[in-house]
Protein backbone atom coordinates (compact mmCIF):
# COMPACT_ATOMS: atom_id res chain seq x y z
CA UNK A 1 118.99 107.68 104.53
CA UNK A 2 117.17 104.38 104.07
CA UNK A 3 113.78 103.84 104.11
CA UNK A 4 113.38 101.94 107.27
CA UNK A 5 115.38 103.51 110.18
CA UNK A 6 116.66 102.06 113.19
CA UNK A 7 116.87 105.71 115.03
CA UNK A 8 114.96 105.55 118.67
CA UNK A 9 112.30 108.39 119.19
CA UNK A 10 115.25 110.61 121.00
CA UNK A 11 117.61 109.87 117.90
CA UNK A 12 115.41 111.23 115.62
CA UNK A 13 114.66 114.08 117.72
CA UNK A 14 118.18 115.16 117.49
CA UNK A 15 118.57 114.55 113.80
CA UNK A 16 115.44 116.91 113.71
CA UNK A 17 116.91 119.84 115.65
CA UNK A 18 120.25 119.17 113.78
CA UNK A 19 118.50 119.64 110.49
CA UNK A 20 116.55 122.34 111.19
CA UNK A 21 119.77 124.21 112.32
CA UNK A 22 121.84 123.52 109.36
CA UNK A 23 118.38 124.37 107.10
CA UNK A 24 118.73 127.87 109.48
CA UNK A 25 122.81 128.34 108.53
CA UNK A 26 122.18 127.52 105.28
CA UNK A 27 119.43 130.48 104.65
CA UNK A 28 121.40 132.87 106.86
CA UNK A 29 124.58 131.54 104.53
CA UNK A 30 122.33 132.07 101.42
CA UNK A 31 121.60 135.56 102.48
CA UNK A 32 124.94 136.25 103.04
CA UNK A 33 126.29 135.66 99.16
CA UNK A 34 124.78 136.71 95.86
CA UNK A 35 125.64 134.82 92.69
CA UNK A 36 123.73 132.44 90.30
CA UNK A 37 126.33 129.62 91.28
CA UNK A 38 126.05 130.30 94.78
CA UNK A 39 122.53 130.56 95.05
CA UNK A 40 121.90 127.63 93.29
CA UNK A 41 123.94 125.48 95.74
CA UNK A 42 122.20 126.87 98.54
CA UNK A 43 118.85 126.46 96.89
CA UNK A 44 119.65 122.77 96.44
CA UNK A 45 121.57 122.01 100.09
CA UNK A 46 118.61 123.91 101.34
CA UNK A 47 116.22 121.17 99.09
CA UNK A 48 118.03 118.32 100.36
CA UNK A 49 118.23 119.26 103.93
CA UNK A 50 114.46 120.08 103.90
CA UNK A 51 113.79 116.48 102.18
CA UNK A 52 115.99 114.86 105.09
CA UNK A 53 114.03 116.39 107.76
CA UNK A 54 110.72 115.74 106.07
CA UNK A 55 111.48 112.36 105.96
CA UNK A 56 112.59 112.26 109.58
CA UNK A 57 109.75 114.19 110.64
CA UNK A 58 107.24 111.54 109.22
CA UNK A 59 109.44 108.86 110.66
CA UNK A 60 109.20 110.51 114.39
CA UNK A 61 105.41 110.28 113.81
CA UNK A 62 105.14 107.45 113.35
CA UNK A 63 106.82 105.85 115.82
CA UNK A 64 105.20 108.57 118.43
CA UNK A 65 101.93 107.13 117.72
């Protein structure tokens, strides 16, 4: 994702709540399997998806105010 976004407020709203559900299937997913490979590919899809919505979180902010 760029750095400047052209999402409206309820865009980036939705982006949110999709985030934080594929940050929730990833854990449960993570949870699920056991193995150095696997858990480092969760671990770092989890890392990404939390950067994302960081990001986007900041971004919502922002605009809000």
């Amino acid at each position: 994702m760029s750095d400047k976004s052209t999402l409206s407020l309820p865009e980036l709203e939705d982006r949110i709540a999709i985030l934080r559900d594929n940050i929730r299937q990833l854990v449960e997913q993570a949870a699920a399997q056991s193995g150095g490979q696997d858990e480092e590919r969760n671990a770092d899809r989890i890392a990404q998806q939390t950067e994302e919505l960081e990001k986007l979180i900041k971004e919502r902010d922002a605009l809000a105010k």
